[in-house]
N, C-alpha and C. Protein backbone atom coordinates (compact mmCIF):
# COMPACT_ATOMS: atom_id res chain seq x y z
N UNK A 1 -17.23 -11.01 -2.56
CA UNK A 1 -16.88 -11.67 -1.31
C UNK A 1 -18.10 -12.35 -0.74
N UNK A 2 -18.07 -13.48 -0.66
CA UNK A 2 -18.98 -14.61 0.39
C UNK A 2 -19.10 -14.17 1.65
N UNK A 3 -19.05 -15.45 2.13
CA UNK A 3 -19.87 -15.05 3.83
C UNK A 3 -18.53 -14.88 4.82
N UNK A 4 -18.14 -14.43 5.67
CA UNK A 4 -17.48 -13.79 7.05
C UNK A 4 -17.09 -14.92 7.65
N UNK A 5 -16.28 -15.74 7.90
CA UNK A 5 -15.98 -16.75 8.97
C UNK A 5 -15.53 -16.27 10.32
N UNK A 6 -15.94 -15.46 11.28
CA UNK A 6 -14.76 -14.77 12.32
C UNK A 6 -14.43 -15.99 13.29
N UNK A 7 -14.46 -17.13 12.79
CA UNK A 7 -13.61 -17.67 13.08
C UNK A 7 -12.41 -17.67 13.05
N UNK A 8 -11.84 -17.12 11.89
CA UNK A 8 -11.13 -17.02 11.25
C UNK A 8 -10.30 -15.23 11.68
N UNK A 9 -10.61 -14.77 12.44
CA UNK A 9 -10.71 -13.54 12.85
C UNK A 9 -9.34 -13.63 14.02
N UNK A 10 -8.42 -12.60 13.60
CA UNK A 10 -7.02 -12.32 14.88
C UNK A 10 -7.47 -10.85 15.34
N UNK A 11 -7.89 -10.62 16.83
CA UNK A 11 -8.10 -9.81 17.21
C UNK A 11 -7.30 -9.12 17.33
N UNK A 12 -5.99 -9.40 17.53
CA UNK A 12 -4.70 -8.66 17.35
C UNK A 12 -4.67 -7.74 16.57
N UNK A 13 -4.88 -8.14 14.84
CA UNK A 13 -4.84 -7.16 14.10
C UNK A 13 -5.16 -5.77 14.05
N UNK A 14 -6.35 -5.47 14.50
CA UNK A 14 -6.27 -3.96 14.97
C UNK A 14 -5.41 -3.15 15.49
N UNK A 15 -4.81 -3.68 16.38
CA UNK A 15 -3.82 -3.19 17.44
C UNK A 15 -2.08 -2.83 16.71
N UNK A 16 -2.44 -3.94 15.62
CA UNK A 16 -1.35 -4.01 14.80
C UNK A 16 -1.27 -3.35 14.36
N UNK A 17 -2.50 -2.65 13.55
CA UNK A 17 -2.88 -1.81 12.48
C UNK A 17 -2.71 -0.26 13.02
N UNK A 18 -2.85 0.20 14.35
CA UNK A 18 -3.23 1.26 15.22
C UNK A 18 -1.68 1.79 15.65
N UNK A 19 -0.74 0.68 15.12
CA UNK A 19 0.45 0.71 16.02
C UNK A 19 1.19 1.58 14.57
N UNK A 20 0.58 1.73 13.35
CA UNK A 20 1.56 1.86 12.45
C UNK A 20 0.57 3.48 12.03
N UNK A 21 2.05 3.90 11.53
CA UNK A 21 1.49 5.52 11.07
C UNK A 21 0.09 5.39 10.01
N UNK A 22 -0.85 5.60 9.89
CA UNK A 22 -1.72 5.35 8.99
C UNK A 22 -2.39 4.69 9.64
N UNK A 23 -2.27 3.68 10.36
CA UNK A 23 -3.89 3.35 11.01
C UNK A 23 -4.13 3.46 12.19
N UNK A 24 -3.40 5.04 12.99
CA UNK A 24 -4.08 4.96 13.64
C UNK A 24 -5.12 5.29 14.61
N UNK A 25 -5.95 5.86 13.48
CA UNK A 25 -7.45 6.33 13.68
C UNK A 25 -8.51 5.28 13.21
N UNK A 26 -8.19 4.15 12.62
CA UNK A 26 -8.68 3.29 12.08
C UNK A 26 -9.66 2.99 12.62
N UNK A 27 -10.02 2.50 14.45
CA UNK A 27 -11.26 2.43 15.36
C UNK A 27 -12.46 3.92 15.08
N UNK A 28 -12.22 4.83 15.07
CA UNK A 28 -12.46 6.34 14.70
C UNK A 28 -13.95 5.90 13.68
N UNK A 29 -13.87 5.25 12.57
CA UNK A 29 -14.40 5.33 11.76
C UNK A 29 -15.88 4.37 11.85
N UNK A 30 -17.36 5.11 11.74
CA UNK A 30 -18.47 4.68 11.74
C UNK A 30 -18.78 4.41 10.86
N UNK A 31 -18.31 4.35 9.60
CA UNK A 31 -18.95 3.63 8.37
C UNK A 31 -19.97 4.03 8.10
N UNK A 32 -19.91 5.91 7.34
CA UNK A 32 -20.55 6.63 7.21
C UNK A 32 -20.53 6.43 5.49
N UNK A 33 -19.82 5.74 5.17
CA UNK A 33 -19.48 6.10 3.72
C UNK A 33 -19.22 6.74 2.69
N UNK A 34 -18.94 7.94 3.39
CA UNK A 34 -18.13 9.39 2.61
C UNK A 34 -17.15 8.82 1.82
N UNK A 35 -16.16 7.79 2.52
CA UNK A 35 -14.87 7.65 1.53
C UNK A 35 -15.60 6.98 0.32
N UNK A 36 -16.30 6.06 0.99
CA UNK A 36 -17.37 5.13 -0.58
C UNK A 36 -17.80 5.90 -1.64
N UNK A 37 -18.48 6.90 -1.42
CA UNK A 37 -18.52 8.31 -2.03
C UNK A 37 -18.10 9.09 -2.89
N UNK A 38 -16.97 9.32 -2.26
CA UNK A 38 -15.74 10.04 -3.10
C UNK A 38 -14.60 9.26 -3.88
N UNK A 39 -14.71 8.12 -3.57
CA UNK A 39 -13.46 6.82 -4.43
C UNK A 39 -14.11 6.88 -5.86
N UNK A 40 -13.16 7.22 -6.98
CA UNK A 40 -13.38 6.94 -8.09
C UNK A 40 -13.26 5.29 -8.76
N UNK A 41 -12.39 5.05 -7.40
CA UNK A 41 -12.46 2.99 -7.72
C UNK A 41 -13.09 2.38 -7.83
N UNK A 42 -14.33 3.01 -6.31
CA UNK A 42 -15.69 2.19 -5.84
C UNK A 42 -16.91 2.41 -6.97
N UNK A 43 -16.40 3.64 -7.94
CA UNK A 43 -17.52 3.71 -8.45
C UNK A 43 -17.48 2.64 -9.75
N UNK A 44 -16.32 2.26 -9.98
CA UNK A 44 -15.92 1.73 -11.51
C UNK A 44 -15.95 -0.05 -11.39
N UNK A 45 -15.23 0.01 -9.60
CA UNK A 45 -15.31 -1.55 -9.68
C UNK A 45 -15.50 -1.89 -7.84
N UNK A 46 -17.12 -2.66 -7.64
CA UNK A 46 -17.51 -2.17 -6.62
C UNK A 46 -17.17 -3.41 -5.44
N UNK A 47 -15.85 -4.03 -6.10
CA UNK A 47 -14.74 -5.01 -5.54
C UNK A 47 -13.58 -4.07 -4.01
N UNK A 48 -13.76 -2.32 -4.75
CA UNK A 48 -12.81 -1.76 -3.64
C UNK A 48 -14.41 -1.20 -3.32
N UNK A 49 -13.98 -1.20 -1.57
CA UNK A 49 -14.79 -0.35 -0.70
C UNK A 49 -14.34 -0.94 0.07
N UNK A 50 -13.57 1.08 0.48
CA UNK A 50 -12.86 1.35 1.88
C UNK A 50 -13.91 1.17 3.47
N UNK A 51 -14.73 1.57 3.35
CA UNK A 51 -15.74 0.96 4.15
C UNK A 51 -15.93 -0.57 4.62
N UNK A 52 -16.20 -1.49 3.64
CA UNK A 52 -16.13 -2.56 3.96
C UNK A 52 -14.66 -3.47 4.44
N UNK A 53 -13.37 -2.37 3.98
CA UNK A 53 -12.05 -2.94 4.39
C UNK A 53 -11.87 -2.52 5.36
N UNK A 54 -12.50 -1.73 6.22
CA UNK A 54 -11.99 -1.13 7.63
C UNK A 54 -12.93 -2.19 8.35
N UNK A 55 -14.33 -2.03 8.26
CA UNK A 55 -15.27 -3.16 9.13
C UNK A 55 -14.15 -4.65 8.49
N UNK A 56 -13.99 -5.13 7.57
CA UNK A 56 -12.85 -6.03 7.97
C UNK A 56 -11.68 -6.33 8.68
N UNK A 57 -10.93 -5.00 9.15
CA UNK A 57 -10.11 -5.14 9.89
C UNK A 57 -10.17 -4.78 11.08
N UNK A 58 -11.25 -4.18 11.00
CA UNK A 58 -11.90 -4.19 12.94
C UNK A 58 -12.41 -5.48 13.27
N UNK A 59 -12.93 -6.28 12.45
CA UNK A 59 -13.38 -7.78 12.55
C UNK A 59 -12.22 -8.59 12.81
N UNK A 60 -10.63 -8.04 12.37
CA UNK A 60 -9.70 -9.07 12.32
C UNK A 60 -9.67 -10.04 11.53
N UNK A 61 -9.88 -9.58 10.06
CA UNK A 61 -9.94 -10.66 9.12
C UNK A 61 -8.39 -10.35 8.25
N UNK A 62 -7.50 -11.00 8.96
CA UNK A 62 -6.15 -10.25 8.54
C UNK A 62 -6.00 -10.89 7.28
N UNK A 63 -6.10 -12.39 7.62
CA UNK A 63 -5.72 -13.42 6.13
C UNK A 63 -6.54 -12.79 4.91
N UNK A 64 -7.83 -12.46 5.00
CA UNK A 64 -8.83 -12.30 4.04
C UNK A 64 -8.37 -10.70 3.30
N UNK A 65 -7.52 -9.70 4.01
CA UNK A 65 -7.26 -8.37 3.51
C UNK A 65 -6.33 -8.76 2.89
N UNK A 66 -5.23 -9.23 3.52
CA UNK A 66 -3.31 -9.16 3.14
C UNK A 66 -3.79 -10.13 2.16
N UNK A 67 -4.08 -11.19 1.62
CA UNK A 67 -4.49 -11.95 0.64
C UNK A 67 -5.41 -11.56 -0.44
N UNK A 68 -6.30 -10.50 -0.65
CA UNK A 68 -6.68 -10.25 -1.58
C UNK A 68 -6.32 -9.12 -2.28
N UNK A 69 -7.26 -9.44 -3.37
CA UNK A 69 -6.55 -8.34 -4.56
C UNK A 69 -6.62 -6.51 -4.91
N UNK A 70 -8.02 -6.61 -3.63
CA UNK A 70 -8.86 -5.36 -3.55
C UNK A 70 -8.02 -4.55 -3.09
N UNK A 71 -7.47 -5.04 -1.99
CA UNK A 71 -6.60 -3.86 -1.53
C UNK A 71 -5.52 -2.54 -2.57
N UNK A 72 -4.85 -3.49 -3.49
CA UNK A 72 -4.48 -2.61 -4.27
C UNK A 72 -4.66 -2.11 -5.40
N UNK A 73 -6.31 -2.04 -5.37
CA UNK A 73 -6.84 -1.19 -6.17
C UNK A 73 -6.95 0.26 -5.80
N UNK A 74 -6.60 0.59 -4.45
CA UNK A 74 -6.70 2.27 -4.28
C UNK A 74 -5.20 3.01 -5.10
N UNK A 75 -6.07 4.20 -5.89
CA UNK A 75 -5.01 4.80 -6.53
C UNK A 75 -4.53 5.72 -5.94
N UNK A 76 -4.59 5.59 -4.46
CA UNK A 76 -4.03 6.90 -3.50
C UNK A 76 -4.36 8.48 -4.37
N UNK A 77 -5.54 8.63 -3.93
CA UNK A 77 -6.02 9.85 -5.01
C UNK A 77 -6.57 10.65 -3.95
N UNK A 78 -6.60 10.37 -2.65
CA UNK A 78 -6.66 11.04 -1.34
C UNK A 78 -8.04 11.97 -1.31
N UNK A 79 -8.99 11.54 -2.02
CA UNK A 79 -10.54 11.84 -2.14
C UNK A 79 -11.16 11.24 -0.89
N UNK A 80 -10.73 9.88 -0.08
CA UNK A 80 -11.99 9.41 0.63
C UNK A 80 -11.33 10.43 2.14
N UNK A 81 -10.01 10.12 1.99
CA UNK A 81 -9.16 11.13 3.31
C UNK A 81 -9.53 12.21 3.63
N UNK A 82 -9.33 13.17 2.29
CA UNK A 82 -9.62 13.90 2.40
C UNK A 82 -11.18 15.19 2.96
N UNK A 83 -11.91 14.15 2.81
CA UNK A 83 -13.84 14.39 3.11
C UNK A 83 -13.73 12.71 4.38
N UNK A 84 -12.99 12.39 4.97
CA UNK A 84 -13.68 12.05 6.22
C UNK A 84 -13.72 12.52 7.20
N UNK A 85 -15.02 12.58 7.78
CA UNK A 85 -15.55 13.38 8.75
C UNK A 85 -14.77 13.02 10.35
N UNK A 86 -14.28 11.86 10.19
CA UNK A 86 -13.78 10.90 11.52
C UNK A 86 -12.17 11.49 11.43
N UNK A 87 -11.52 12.11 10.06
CA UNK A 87 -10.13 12.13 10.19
C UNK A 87 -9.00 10.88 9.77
N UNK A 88 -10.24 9.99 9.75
CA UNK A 88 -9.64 8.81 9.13
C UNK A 88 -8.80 8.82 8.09
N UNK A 89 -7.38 8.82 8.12
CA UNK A 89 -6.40 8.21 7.37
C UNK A 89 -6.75 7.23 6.32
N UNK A 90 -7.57 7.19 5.15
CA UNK A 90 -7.99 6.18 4.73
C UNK A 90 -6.76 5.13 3.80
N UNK A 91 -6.14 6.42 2.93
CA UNK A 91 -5.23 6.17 1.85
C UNK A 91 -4.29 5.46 2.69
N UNK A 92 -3.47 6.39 3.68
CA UNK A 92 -2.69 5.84 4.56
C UNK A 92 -2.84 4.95 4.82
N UNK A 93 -3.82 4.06 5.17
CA UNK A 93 -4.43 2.51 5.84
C UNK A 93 -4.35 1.92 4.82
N UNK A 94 -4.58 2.27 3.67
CA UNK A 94 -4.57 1.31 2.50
C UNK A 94 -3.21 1.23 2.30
N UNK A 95 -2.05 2.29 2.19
CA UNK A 95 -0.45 1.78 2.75
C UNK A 95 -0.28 0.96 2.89
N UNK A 96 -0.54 0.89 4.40
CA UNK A 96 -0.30 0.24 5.51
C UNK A 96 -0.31 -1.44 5.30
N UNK A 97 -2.02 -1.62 5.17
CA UNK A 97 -2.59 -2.82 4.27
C UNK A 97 -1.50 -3.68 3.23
N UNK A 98 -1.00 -2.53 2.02
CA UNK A 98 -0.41 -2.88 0.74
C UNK A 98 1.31 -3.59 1.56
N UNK A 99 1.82 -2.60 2.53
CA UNK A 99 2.98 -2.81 3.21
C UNK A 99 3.25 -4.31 3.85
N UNK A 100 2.19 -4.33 4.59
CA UNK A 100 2.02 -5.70 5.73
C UNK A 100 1.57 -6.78 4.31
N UNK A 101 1.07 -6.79 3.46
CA UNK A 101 1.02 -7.92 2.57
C UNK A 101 2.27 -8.17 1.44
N UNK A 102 2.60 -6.80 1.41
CA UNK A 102 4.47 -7.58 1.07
C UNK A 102 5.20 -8.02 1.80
N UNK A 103 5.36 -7.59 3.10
CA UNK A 103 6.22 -8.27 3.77
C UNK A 103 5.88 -9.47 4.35
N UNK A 104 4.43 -10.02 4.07
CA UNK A 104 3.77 -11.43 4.74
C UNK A 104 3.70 -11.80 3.01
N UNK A 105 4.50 -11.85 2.12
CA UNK A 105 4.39 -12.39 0.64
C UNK A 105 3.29 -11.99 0.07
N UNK A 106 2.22 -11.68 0.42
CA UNK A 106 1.30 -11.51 -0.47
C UNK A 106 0.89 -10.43 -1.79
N UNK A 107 1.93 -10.49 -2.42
CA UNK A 107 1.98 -8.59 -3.24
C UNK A 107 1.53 -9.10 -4.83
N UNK A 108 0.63 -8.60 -5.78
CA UNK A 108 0.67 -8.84 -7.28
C UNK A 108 2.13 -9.14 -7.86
N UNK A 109 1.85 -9.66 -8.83
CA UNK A 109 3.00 -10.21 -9.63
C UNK A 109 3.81 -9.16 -10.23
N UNK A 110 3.05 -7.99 -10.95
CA UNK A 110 3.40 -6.67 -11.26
C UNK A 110 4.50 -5.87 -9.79
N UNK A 111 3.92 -5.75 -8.23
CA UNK A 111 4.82 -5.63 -7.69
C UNK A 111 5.70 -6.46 -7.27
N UNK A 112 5.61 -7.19 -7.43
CA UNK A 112 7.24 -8.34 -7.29
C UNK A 112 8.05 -8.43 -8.12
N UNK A 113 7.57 -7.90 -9.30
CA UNK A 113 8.46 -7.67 -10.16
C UNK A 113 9.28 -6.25 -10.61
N UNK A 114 8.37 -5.31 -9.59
CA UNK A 114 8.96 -4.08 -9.94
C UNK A 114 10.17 -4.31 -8.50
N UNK A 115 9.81 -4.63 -7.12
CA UNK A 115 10.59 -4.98 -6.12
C UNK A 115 11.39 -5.63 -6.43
N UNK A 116 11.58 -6.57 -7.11
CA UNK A 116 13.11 -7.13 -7.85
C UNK A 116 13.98 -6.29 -8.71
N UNK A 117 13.27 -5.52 -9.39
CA UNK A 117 14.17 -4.80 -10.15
C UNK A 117 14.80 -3.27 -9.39
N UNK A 118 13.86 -3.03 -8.31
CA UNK A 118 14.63 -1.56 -7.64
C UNK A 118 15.65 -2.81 -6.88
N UNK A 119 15.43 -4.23 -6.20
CA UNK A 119 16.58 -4.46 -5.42
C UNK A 119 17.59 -4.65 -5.92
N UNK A 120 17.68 -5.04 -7.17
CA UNK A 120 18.67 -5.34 -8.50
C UNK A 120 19.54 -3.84 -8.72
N UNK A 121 18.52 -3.09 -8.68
CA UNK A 121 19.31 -2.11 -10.02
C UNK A 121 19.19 -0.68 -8.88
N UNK A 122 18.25 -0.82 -8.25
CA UNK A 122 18.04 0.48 -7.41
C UNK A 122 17.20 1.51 -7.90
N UNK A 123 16.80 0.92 -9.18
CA UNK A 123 15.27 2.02 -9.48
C UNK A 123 14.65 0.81 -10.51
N UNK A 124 13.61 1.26 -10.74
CA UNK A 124 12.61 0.53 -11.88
C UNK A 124 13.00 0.41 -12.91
N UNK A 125 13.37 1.76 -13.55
CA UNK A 125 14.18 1.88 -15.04
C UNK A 125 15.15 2.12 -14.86
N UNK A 126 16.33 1.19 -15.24
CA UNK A 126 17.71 1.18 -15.43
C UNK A 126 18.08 2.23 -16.08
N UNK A 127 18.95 2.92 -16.08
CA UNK A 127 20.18 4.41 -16.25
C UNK A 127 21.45 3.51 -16.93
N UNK A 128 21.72 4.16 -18.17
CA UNK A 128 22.99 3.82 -19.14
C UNK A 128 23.56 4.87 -19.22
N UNK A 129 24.79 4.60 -20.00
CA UNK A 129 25.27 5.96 -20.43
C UNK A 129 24.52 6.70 -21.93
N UNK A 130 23.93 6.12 -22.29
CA UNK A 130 23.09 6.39 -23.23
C UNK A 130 21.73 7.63 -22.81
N UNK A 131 21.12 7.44 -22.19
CA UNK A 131 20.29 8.03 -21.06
C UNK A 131 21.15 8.93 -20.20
N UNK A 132 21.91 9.10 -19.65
CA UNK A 132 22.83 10.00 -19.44
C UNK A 132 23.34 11.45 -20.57
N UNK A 133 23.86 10.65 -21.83
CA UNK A 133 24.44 11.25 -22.41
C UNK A 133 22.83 12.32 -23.32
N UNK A 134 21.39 11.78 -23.38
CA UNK A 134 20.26 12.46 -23.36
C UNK A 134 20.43 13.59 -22.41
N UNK A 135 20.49 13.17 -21.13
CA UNK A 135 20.19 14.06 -20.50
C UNK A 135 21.62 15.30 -19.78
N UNK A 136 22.59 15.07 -20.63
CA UNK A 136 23.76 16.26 -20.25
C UNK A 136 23.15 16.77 -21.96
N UNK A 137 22.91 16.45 -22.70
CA UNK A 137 22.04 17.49 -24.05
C UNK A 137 21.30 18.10 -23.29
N UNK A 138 20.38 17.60 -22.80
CA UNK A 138 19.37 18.65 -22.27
C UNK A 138 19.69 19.65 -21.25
N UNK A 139 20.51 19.41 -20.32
CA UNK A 139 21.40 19.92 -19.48
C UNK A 139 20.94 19.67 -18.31
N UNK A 140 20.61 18.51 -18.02
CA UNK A 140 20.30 17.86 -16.94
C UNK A 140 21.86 17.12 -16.52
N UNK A 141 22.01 17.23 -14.98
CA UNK A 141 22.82 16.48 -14.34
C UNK A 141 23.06 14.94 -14.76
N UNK A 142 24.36 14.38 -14.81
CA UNK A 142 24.13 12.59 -15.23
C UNK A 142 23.71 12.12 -13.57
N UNK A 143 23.04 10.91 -13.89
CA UNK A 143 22.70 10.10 -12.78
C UNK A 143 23.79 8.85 -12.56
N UNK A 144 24.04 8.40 -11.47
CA UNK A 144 24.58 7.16 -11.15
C UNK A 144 23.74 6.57 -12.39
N UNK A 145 24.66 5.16 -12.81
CA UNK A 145 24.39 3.86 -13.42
C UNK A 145 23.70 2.91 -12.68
N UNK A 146 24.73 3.03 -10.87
CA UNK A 146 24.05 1.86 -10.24
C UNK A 146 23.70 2.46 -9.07
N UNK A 147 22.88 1.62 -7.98
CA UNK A 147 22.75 2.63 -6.56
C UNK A 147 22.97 1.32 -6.04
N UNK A 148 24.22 1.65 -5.51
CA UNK A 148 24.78 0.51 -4.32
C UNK A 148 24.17 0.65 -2.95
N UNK A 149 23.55 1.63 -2.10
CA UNK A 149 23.11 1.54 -1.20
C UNK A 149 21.76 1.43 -0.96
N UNK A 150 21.13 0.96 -2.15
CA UNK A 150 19.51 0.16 -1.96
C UNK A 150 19.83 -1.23 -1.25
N UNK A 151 21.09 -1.98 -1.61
CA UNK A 151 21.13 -3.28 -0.77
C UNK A 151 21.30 -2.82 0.25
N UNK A 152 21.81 -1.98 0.99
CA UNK A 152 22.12 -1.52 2.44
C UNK A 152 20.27 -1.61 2.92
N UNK A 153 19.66 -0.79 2.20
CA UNK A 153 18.35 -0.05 2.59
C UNK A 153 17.77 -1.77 3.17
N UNK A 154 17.73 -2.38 1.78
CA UNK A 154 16.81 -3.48 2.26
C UNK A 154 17.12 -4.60 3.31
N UNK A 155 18.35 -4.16 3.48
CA UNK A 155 19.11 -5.47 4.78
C UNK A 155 18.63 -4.36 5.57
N UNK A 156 18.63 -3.54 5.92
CA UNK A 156 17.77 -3.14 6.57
C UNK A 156 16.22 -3.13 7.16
N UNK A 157 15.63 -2.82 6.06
CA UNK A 157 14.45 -3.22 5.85
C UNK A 157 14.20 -4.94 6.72
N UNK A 158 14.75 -6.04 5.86
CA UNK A 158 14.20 -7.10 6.73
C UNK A 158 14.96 -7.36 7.87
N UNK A 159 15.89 -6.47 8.50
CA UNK A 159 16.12 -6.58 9.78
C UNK A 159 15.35 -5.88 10.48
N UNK A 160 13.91 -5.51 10.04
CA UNK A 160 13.12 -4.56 10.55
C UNK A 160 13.60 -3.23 11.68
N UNK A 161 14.24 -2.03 10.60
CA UNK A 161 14.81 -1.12 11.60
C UNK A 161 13.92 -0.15 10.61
C-alpha cells in the first residue's frame, strides 16, 4: 500500500463500523500489535495486518478496505482476539469488513461464486439422490435435494431485515 489520501476519508465510517456487532470496540484499540503477533497471515504475507486495518478505518478509508483484497485474507483463527489486551473483537471486525464489501459488490470471484450457488441451490454442494442413497448406507438421515427457503432468506437479506 502507497501513500494515505484522507482526502479520501468518510468519517462516518467508524460509526458505521461501531454500530454493527463486531466493531464495536473498534475505537478501544491502541495499536499495540498483539493481534500482528499472533496472526499466522501477518507472518506469511505481510499484505494482512490487523493493526494497520483498524488505523484505516479509524482514518475512514472505507473505499480503500471494502475494495481490497487484504481483508479476506483473515482465516478467522481467533489468535489476534483472543490475546487483545483492549478486548478488541478483531476477527469479528474482519466479518464485519468481509460483510459490508459484499453487500457494496466488492467480494473475490471465488465468493461470488460460492454466493450464487448457495442462492441457486441453498448450499455450496448440491445433494442428489445419489448422495442421499450414500448416506441412508451409512445410516445417516437423507437431506432435502433443494432448500426453498434460502430465496425467502435472501429477499430478506436485501430488504435489509
Amino acid at each position: 500500500m502507497g501513500s494515505i489520501d484522507l482526502g479520501q476519508s468518510d468519517p462516518a465510517f467508524v460509526g458505521e463500523l461501531a454500530k454493527q456487532p463486531g466493531g464495536e470496540m473498534i475505537s478501544a484499540c491502541f495499536t499495540c500489535r498483539t493481534c500482528v503477533a499472533s496472526c499466522p497471515i501477518s507472518a506469511v504475507n505481510k499484505a494482512f495486518n490487523p493493526t494497520r486495518i483498524i488505523r484505516m478505518a479509524l482514518y475512514g478509508l472505507k473505499k480503500e478496505i471494502l475494495q481490497s483484497d487484504f481483508i479476506w485474507l483473515c482465516s478467522s483463527c481467533y489468535a489476534c482476539q483472543e490475546r487483545c489486551p483492549q478486548g478488541v473483537s478483531i476477527t469479528d471486525f474482519m466479518t464485519v469488513l468481509k460483510n459490508m464489501a459484499i453487500r457494496e459488490g466488492h467480494a473475490p470471484a471465488g465468493i461470488r461464486a460460492q454466493l450464487k450457488l448457495v442462492k441457486g441451490d441453498g448450499r455450496i454442494y448440491p445433494i442428489d439422490d445419489f448422495d442421499n442413497k450414500k448416506r441412508a448406507k451409512a445410516g445417516l438421515p437423507e437431506l432435502p435435494t433443494a432448500c426453498e427457503s434460502i430465496h425467502e432468506l435472501f429477499e430478506l437479506a436485501v430488504a435489509g431485515h
